[in-house]
C-alpha atoms as a PDB file:
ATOM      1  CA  UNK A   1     -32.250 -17.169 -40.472  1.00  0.00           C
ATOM      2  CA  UNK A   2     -32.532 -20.685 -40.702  1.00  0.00           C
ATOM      3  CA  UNK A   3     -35.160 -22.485 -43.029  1.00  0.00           C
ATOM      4  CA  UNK A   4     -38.438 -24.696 -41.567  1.00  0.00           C
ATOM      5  CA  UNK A   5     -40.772 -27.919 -42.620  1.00  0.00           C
ATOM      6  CA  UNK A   6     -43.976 -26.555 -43.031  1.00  0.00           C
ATOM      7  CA  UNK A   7     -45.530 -30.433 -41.691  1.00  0.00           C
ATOM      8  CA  UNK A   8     -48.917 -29.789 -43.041  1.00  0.00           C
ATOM      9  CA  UNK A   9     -47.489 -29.714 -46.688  1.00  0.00           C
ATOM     10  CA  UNK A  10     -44.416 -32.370 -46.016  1.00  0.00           C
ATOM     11  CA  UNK A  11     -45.013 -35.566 -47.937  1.00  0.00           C
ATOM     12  CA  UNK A  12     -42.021 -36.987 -45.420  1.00  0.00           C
ATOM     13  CA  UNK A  13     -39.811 -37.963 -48.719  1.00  0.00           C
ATOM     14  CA  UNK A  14     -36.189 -36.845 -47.501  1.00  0.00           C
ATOM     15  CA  UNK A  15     -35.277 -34.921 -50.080  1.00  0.00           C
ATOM     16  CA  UNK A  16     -34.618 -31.989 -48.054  1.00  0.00           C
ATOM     17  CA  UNK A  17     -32.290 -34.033 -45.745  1.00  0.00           C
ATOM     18  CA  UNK A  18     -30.499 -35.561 -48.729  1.00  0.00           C
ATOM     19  CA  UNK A  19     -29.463 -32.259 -50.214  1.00  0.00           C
ATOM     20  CA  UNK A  20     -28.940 -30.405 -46.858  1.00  0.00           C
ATOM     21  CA  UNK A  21     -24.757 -29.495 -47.062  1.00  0.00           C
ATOM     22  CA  UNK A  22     -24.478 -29.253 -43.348  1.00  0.00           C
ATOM     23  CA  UNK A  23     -26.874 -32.414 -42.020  1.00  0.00           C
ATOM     24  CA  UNK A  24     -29.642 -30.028 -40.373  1.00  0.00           C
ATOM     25  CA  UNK A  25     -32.239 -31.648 -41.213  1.00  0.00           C
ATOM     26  CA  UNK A  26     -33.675 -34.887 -39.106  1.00  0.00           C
ATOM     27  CA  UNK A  27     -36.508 -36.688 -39.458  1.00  0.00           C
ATOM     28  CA  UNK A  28     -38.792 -37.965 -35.945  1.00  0.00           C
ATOM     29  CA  UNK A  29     -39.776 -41.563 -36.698  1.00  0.00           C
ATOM     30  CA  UNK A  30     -42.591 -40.973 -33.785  1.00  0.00           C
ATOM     31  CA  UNK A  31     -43.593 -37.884 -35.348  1.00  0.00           C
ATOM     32  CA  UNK A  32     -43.684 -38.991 -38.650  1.00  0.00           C
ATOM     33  CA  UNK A  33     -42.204 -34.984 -38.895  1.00  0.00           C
ATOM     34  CA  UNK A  34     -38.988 -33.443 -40.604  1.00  0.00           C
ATOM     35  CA  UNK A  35     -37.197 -30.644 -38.667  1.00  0.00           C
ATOM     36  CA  UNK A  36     -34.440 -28.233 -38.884  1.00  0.00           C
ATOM     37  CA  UNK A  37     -31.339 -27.565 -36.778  1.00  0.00           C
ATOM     38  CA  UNK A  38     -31.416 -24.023 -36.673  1.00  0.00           C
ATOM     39  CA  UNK A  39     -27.772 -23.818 -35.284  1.00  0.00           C
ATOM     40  CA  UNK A  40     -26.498 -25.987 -38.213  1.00  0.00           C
ATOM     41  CA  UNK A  41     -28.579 -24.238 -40.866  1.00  0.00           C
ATOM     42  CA  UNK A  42     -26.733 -21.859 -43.362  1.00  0.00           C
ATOM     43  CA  UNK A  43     -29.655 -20.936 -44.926  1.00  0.00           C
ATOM     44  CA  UNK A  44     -28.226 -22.145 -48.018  1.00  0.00           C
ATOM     45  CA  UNK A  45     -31.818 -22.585 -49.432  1.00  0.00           C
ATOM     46  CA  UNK A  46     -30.881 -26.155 -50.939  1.00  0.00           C
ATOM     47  CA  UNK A  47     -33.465 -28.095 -48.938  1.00  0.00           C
ATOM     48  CA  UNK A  48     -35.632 -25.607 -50.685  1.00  0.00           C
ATOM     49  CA  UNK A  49     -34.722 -26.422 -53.920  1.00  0.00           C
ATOM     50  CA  UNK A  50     -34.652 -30.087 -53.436  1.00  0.00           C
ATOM     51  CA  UNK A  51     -38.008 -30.247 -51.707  1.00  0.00           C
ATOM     52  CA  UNK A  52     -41.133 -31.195 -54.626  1.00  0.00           C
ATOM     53  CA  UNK A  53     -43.621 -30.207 -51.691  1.00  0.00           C
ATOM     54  CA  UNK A  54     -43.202 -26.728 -51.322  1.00  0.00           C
ATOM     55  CA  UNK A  55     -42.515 -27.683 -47.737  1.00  0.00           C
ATOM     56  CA  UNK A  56     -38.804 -26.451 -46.485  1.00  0.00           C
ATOM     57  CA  UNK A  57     -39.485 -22.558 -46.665  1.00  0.00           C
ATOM     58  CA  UNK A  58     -38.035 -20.307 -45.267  1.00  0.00           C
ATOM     59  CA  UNK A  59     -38.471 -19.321 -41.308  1.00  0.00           C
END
């Protein structure tokens, strides 16, 4: 199961993507919103563990 950006509780920093092993996480610059590749995630949890927002949870 892969893991999500809650976007009410992402502060849009990049940690997430910066830690993310595989590269699943992108950011929208017209969203202003982080996302995750579900078919790249490996539910490693490190986007987790990087994130100081609480947001990457998850799905």
């Amino acid at each position: 199961m892969a893991h999500k950006i809650d976007t009410e509780s992402c502060s849009a920093c990049g940690a997430c993507a910066e830690v993310c092993p595989e590269g699943a996480i992108s950011y929208n610059a017209k969203t202003c919103v982080y996302s995750v590749d579900a078919e790249k995630c490996i539910d490693c949890g490190a986007c987790k563990d990087g994130c100081g927002s609480g947001a990457a949870q998850a799905a």
